[in-house]
Structures are given as structure tokens and as C-alpha cells.
PDB file of N, CA and C in Angstrom:
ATOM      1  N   UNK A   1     -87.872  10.701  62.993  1.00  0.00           N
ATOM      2  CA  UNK A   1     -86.573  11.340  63.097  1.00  0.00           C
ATOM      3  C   UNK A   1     -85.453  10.378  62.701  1.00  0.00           C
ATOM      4  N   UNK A   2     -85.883   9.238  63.129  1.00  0.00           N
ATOM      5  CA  UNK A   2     -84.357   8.357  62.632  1.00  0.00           C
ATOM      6  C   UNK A   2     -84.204   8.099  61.572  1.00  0.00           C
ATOM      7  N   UNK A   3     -86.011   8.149  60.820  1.00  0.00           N
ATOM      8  CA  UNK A   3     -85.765   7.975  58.738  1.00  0.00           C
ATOM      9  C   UNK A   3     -84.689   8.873  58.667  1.00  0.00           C
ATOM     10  N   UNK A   4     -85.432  10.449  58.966  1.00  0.00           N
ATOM     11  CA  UNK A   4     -84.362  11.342  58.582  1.00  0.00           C
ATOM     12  C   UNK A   4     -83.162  10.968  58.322  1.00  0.00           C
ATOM     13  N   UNK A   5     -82.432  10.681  59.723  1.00  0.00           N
ATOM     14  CA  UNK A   5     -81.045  10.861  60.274  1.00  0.00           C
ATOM     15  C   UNK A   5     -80.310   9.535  59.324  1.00  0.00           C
ATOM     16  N   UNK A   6     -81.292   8.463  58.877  1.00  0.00           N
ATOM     17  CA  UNK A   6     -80.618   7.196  57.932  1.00  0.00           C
ATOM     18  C   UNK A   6     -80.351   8.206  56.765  1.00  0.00           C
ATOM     19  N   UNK A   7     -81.098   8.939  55.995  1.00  0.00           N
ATOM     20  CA  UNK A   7     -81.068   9.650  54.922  1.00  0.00           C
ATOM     21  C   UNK A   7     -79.856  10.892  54.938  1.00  0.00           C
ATOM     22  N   UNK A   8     -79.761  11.302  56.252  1.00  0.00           N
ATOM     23  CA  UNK A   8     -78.581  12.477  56.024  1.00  0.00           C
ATOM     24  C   UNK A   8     -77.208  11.694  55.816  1.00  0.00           C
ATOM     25  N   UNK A   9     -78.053  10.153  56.717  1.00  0.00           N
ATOM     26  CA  UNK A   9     -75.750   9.572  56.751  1.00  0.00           C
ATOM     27  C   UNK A   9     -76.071   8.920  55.232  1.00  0.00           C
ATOM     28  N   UNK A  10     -76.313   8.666  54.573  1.00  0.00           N
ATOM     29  CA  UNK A  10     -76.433   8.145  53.426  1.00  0.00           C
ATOM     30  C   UNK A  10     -75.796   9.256  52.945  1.00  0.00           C
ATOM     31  N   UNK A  11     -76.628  10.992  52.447  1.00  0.00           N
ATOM     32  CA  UNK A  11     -75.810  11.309  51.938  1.00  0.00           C
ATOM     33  C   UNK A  11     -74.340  11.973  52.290  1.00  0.00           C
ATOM     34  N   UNK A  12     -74.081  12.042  53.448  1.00  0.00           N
ATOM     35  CA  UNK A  12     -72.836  12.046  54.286  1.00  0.00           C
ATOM     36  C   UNK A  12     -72.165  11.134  53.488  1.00  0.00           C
ATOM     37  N   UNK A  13     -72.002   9.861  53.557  1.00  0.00           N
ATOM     38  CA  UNK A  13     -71.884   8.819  52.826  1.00  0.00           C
ATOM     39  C   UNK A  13     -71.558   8.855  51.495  1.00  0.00           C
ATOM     40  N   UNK A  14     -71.893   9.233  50.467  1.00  0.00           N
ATOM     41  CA  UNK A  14     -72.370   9.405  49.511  1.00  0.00           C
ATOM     42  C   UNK A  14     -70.999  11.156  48.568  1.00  0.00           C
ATOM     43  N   UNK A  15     -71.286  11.809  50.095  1.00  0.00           N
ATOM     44  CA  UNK A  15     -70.503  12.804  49.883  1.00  0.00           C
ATOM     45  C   UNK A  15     -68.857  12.154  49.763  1.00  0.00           C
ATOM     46  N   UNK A  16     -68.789  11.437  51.143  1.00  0.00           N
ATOM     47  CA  UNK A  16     -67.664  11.094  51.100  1.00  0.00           C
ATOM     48  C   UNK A  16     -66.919  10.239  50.337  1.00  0.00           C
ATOM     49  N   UNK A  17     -67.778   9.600  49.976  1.00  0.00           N
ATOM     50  CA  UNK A  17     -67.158   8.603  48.527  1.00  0.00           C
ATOM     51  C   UNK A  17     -66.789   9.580  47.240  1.00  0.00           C
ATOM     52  N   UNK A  18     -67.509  10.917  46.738  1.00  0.00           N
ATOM     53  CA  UNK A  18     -66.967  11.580  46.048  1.00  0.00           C
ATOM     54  C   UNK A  18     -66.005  12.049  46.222  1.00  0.00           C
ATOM     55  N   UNK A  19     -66.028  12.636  47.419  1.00  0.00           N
ATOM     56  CA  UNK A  19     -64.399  13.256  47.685  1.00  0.00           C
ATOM     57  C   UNK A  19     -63.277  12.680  47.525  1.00  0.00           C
ATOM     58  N   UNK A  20     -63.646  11.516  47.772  1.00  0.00           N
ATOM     59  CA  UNK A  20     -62.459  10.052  47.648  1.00  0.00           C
ATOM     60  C   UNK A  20     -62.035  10.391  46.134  1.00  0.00           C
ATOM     61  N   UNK A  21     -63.174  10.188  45.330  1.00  0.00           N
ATOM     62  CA  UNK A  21     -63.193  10.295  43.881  1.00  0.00           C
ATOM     63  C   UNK A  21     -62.408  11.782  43.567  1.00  0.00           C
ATOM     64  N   UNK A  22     -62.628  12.615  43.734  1.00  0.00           N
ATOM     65  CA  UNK A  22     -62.029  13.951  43.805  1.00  0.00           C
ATOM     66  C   UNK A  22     -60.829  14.059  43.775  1.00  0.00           C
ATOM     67  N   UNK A  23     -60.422  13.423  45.301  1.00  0.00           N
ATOM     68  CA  UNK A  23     -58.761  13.589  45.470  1.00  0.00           C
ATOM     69  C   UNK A  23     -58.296  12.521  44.835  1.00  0.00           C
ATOM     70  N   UNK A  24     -58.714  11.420  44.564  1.00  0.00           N
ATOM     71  CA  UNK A  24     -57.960  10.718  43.073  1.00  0.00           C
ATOM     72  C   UNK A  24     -57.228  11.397  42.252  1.00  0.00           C
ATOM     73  N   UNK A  25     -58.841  12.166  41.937  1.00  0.00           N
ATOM     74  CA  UNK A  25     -58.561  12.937  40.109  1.00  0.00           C
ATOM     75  C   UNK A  25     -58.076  14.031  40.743  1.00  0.00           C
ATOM     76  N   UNK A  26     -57.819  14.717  41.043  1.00  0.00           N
ATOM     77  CA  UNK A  26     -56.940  15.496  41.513  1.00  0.00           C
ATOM     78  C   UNK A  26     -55.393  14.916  41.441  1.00  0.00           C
ATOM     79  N   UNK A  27     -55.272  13.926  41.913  1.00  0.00           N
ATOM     80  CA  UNK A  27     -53.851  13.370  41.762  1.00  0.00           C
ATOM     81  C   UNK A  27     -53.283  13.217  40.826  1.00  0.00           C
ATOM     82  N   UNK A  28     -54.056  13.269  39.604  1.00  0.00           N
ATOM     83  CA  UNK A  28     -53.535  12.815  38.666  1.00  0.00           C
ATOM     84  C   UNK A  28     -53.355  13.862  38.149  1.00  0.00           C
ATOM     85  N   UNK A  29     -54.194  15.298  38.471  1.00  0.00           N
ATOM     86  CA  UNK A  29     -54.080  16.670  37.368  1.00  0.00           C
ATOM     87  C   UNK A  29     -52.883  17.362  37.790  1.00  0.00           C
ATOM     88  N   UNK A  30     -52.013  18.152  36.904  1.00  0.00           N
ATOM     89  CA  UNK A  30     -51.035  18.520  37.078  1.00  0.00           C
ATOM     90  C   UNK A  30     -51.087  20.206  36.573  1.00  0.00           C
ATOM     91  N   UNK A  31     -50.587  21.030  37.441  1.00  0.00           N
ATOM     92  CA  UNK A  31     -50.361  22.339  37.420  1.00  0.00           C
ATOM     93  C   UNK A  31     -48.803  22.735  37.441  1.00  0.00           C
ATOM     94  N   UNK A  32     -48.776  24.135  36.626  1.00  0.00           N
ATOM     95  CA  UNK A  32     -47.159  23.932  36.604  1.00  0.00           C
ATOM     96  C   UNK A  32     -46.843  25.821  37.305  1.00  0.00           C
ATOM     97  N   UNK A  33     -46.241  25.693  38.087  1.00  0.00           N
ATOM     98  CA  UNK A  33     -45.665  27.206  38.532  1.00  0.00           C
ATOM     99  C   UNK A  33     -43.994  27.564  37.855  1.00  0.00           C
ATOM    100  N   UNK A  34     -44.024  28.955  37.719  1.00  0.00           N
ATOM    101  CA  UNK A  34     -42.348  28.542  37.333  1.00  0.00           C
ATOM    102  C   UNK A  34     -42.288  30.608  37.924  1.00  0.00           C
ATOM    103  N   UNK A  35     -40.790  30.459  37.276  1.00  0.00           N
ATOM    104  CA  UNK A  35     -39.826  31.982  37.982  1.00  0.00           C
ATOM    105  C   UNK A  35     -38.931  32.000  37.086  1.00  0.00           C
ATOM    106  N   UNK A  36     -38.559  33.572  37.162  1.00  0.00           N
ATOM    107  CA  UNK A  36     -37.268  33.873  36.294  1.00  0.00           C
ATOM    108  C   UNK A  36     -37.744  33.923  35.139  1.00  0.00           C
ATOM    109  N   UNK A  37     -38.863  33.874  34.609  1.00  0.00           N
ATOM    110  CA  UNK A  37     -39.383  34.081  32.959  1.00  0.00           C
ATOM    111  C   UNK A  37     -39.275  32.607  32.492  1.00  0.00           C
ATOM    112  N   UNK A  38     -39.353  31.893  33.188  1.00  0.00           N
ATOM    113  CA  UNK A  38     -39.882  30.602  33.057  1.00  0.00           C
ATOM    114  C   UNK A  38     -38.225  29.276  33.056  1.00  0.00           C
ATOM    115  N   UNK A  39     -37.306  30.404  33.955  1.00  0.00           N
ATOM    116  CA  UNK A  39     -35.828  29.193  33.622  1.00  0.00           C
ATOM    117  C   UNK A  39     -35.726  28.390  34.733  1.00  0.00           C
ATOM    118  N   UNK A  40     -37.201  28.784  35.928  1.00  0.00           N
ATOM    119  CA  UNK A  40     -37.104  27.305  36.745  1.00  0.00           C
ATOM    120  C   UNK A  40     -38.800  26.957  36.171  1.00  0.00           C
ATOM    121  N   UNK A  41     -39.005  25.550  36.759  1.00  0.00           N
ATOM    122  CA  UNK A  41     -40.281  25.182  36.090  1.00  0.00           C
ATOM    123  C   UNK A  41     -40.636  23.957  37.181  1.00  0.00           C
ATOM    124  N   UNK A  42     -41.972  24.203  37.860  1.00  0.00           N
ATOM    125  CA  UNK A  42     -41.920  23.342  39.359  1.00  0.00           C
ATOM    126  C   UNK A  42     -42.991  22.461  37.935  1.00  0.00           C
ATOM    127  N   UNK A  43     -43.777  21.499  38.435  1.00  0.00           N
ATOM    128  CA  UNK A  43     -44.729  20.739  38.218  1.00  0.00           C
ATOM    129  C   UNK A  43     -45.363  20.156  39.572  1.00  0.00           C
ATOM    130  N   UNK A  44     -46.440  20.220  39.434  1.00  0.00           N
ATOM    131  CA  UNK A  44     -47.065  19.458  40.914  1.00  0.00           C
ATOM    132  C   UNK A  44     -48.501  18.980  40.966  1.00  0.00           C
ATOM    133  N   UNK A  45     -49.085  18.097  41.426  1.00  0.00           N
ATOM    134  CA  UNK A  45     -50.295  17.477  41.048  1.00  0.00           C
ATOM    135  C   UNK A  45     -51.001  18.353  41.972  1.00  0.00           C
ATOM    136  N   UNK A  46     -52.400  17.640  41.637  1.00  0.00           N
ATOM    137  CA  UNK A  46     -53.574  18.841  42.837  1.00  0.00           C
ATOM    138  C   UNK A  46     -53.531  18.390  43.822  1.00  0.00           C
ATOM    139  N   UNK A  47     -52.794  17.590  44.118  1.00  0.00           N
ATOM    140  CA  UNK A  47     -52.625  17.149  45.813  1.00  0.00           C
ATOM    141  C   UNK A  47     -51.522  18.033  46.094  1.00  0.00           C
ATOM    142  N   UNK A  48     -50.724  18.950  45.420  1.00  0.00           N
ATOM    143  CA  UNK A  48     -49.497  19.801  45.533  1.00  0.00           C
ATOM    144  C   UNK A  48     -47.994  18.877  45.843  1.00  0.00           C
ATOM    145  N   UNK A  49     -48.435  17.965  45.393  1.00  0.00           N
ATOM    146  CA  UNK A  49     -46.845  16.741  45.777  1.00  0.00           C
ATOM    147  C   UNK A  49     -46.098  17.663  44.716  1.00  0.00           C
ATOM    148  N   UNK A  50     -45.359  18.012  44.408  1.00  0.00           N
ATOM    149  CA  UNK A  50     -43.616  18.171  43.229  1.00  0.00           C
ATOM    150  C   UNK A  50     -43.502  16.828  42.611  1.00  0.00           C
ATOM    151  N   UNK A  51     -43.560  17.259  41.834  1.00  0.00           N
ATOM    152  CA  UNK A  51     -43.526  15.831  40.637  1.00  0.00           C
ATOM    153  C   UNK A  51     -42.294  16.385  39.649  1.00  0.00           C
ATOM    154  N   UNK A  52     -41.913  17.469  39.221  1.00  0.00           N
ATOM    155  CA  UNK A  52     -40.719  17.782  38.229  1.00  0.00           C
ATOM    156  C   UNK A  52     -40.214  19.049  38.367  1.00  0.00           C
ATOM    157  N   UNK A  53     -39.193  19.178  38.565  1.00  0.00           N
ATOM    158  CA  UNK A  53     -38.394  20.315  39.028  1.00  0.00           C
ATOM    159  C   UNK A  53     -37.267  20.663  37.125  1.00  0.00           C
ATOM    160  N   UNK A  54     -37.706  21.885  36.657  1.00  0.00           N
ATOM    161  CA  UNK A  54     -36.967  22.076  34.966  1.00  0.00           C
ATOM    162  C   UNK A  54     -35.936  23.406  35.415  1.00  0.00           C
ATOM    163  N   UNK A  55     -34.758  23.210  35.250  1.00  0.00           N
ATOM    164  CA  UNK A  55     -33.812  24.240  35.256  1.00  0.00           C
ATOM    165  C   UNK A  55     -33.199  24.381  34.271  1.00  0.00           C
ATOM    166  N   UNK A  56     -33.524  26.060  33.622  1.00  0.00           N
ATOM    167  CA  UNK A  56     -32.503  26.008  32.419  1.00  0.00           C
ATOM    168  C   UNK A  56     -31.052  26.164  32.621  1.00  0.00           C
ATOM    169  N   UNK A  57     -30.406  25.591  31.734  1.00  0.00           N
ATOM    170  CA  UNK A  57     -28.897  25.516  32.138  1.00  0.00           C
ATOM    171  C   UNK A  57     -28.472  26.977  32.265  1.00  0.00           C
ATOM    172  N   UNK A  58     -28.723  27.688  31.565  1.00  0.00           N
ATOM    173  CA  UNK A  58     -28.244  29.636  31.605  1.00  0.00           C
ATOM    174  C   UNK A  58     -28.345  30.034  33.219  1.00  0.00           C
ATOM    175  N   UNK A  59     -29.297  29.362  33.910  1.00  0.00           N
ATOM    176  CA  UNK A  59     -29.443  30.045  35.228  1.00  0.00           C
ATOM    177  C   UNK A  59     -28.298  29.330  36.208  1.00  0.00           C
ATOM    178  N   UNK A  60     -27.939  28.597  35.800  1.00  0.00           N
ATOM    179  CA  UNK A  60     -27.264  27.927  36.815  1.00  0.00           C
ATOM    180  C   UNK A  60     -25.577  28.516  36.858  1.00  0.00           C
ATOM    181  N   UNK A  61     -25.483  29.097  37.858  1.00  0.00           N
ATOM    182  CA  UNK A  61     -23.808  29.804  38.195  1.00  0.00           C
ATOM    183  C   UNK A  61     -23.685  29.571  39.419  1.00  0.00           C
ATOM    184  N   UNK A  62     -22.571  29.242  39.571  1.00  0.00           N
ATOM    185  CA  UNK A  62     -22.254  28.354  41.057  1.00  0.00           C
ATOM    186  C   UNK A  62     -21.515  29.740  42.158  1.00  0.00           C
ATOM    187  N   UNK A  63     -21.484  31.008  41.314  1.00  0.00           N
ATOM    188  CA  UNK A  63     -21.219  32.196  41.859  1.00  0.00           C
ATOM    189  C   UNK A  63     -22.429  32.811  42.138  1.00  0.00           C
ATOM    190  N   UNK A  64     -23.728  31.934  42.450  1.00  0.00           N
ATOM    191  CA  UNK A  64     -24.845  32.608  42.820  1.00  0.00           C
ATOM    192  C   UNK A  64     -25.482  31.933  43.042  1.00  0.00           C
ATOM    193  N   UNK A  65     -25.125  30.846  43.501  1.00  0.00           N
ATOM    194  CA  UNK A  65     -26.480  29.883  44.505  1.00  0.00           C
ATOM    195  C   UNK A  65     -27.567  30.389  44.617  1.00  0.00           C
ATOM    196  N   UNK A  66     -27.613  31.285  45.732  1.00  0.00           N
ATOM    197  CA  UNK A  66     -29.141  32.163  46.409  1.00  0.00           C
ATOM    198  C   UNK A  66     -29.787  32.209  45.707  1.00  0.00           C
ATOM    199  N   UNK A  67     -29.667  33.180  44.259  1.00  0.00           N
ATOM    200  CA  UNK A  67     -30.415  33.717  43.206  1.00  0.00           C
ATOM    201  C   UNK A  67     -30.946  32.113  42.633  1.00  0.00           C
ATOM    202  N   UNK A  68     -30.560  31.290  42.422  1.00  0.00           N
ATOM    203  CA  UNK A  68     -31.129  29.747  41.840  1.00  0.00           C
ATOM    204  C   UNK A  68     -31.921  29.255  43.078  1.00  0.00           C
ATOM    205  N   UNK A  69     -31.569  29.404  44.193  1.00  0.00           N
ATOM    206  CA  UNK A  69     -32.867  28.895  45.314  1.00  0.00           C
ATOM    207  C   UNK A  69     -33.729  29.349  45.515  1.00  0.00           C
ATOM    208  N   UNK A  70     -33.603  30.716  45.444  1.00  0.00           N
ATOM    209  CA  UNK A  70     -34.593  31.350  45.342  1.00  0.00           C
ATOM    210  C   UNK A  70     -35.713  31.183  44.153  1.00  0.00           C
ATOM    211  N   UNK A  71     -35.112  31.212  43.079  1.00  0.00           N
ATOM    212  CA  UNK A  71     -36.256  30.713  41.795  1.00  0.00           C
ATOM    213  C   UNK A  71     -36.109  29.697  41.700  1.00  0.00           C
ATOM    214  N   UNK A  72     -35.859  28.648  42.772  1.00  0.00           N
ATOM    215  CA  UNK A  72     -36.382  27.016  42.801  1.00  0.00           C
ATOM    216  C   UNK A  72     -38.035  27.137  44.135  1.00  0.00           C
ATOM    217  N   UNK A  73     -37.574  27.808  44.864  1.00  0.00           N
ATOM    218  CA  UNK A  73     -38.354  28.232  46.104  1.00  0.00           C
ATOM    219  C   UNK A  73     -39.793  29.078  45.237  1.00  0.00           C
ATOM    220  N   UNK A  74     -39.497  29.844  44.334  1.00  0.00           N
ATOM    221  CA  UNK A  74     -40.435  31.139  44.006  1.00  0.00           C
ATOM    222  C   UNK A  74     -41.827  30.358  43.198  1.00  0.00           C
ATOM    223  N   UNK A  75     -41.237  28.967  42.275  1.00  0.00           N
ATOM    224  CA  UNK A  75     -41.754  28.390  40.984  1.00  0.00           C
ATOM    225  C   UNK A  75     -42.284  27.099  42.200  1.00  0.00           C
ATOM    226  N   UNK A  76     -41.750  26.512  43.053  1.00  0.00           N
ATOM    227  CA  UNK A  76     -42.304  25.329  43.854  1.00  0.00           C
ATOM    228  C   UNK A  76     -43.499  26.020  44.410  1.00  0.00           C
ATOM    229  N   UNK A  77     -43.388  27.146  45.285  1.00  0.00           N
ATOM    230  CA  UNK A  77     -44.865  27.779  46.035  1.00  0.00           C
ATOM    231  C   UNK A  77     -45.917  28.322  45.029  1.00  0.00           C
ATOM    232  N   UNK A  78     -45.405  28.518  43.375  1.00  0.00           N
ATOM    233  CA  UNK A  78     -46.450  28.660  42.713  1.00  0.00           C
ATOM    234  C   UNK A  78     -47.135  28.197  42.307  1.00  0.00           C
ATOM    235  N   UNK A  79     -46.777  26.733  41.883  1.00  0.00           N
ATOM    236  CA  UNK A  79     -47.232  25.113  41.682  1.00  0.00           C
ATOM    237  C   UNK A  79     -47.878  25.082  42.850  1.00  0.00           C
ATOM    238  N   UNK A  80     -47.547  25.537  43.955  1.00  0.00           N
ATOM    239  CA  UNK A  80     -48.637  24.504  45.355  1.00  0.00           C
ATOM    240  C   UNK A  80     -49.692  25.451  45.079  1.00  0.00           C
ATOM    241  N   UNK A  81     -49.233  26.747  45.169  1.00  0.00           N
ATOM    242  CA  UNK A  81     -50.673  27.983  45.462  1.00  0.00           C
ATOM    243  C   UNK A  81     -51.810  27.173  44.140  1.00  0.00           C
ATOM    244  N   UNK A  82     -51.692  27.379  43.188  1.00  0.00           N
ATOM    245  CA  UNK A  82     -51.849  26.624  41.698  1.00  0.00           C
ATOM    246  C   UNK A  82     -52.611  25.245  42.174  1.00  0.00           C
ATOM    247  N   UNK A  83     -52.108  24.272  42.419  1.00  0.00           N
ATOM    248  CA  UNK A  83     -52.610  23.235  42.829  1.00  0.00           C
ATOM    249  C   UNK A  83     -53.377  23.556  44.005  1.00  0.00           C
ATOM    250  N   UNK A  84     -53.424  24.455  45.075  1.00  0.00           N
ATOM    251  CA  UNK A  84     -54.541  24.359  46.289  1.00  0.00           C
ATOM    252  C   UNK A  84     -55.556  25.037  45.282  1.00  0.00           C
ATOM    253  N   UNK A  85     -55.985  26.072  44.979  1.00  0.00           N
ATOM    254  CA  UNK A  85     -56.984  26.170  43.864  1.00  0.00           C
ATOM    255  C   UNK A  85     -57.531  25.879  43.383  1.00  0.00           C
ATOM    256  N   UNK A  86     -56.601  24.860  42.573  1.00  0.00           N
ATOM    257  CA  UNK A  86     -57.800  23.590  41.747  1.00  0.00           C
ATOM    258  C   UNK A  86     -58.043  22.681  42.681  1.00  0.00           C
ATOM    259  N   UNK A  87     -57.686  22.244  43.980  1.00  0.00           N
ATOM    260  CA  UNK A  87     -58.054  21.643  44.845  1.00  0.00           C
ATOM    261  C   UNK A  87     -59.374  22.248  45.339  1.00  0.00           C
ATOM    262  N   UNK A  88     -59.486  23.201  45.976  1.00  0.00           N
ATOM    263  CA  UNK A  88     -60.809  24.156  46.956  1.00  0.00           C
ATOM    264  C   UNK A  88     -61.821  24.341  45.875  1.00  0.00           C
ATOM    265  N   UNK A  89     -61.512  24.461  43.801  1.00  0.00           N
ATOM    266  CA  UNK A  89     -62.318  24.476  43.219  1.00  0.00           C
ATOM    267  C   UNK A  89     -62.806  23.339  43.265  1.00  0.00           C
ATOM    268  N   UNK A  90     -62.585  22.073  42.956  1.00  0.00           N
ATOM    269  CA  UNK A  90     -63.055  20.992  42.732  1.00  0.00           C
ATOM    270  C   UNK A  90     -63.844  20.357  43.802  1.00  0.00           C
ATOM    271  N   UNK A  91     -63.210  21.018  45.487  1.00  0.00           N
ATOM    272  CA  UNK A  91     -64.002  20.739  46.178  1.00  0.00           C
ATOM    273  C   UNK A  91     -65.234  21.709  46.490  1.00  0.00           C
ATOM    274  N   UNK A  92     -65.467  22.876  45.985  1.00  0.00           N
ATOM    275  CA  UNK A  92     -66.034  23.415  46.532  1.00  0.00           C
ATOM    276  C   UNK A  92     -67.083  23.084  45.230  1.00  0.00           C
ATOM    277  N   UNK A  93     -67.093  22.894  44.475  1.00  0.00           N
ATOM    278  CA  UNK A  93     -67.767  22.462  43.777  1.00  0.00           C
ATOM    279  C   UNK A  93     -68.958  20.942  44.000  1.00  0.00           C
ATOM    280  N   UNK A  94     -68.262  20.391  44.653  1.00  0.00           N
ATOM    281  CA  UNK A  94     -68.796  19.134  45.142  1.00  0.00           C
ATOM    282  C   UNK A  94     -69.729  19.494  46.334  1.00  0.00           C
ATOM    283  N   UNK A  95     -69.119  20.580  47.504  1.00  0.00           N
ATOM    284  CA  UNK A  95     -69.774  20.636  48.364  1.00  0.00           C
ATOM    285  C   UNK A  95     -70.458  21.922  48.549  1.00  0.00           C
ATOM    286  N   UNK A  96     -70.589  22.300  47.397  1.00  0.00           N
ATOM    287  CA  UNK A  96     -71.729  23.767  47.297  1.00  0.00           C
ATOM    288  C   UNK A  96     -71.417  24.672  47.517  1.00  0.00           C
ATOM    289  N   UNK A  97     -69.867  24.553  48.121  1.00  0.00           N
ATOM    290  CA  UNK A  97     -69.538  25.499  48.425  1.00  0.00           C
ATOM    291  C   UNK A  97     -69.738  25.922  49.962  1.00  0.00           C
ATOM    292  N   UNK A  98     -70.172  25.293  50.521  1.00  0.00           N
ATOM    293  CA  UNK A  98     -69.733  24.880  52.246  1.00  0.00           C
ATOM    294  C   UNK A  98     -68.357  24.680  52.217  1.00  0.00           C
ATOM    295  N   UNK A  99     -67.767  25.547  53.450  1.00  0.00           N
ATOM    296  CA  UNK A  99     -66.999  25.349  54.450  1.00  0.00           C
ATOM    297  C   UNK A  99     -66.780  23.909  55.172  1.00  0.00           C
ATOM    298  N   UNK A 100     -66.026  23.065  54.881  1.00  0.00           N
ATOM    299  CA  UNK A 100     -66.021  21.673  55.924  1.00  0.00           C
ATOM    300  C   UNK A 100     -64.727  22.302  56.426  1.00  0.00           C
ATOM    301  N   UNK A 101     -64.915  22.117  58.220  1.00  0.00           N
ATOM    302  CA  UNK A 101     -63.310  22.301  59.131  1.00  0.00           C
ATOM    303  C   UNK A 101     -62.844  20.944  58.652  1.00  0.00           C
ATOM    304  N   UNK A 102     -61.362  21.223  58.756  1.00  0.00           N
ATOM    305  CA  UNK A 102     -60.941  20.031  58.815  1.00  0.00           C
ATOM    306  C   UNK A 102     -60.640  19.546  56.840  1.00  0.00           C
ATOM    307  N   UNK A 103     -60.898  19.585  55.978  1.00  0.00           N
ATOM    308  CA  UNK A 103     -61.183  19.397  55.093  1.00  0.00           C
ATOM    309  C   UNK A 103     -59.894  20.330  53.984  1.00  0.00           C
ATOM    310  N   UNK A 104     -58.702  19.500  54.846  1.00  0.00           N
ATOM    311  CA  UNK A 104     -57.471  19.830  53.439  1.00  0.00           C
ATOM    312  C   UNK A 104     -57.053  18.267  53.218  1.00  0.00           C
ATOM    313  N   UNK A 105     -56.323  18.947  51.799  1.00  0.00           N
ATOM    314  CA  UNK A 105     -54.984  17.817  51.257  1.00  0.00           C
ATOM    315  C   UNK A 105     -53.621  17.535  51.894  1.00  0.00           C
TER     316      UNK A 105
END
């Protein structure tokens, strides 16, 4: 029983060093959400950090704030949704597609 149990933490082990590897490359891949027909433009890595926020100048009227926060707000949550995706793909890929609790960015 304890061969076993050396062999499961190995690949326990083994798992977890990929994941490491994973959320690296993940960090580095970039997904882009945007709103308004594309006059805001979020950017965000697969860890969902905001990395570049693009506003076209046409949208911007200072007689309508809301309407510009709102398609700063609409294009940022599409980039994250976007980036958790390729996150749960990449992991679920690694882990077969098991459920791990506990197991966000």
C-alpha cells in the first residue's frame, strides 16, 4: 500500500508542476472582449488581469458618462468571461476533466 500511495503523490506531484506550467502560459495568452461594435476594447490575459483598455474617441461625450461606463464595464466582463474559458479549457484538459474544489485563478 505505501508503493502505491509513493506513486499517487508522485503523480499528484507531477500534476502540480503542470499546472504551475499552465498558469504561466496562460499568463502570457491574451483574449480580447469589447462593446458598442467594438468602440471599447478590454484586453486581458488568461489569468483575467486587464492589461489594455481601447476607447474610440467618437464614444466619448462628457454629456453621457453612464453610456461610456457602461461599455467600459460590458467589454472588461467579456475579456474575463473569455479568459476564464481558456483558463477551465486548458485546465480541464490537463486534468481530464475532473472537477478539483478549490482550483481557480
Amino acid at each position: 500500500m505505501a508503493k502505491g500511495m509513493g506513486g499517487m503523490m508522485k503523480q499528484v506531484q507531477k500534476m502540480q508542476k503542470k499546472m504551475m506550467q499552465v498558469q504561466e502560459e496562460l499568463e502570457q495568452k491574451r483574449v480580447e472582449g469589447s462593446s458598442g461594435g467594438g468602440v471599447v476594447t478590454v484586453v486581458a490575459n488568461g489569468r483575467q488581469d486587464v492589461l489594455e483598455i481601447k476607447i474610440s474617441p467618437d464614444v466619448v461625450n462628457p454629456d453621457d458618462v453612464e453610456m461610456l461606463e457602461d461599455l467600459i464595464l460590458a467589454a472588461i466582463n467579456q475579456a474575463q468571461q473569455r479568459a476564464q474559458e481558456m483558463m477551465q479549457e486548458e485546465m480541464g484538459e490537463l486534468t481530464g476533466g475532473l472537477q478539483i474544489p478549490g482550483l481557480t485563478m
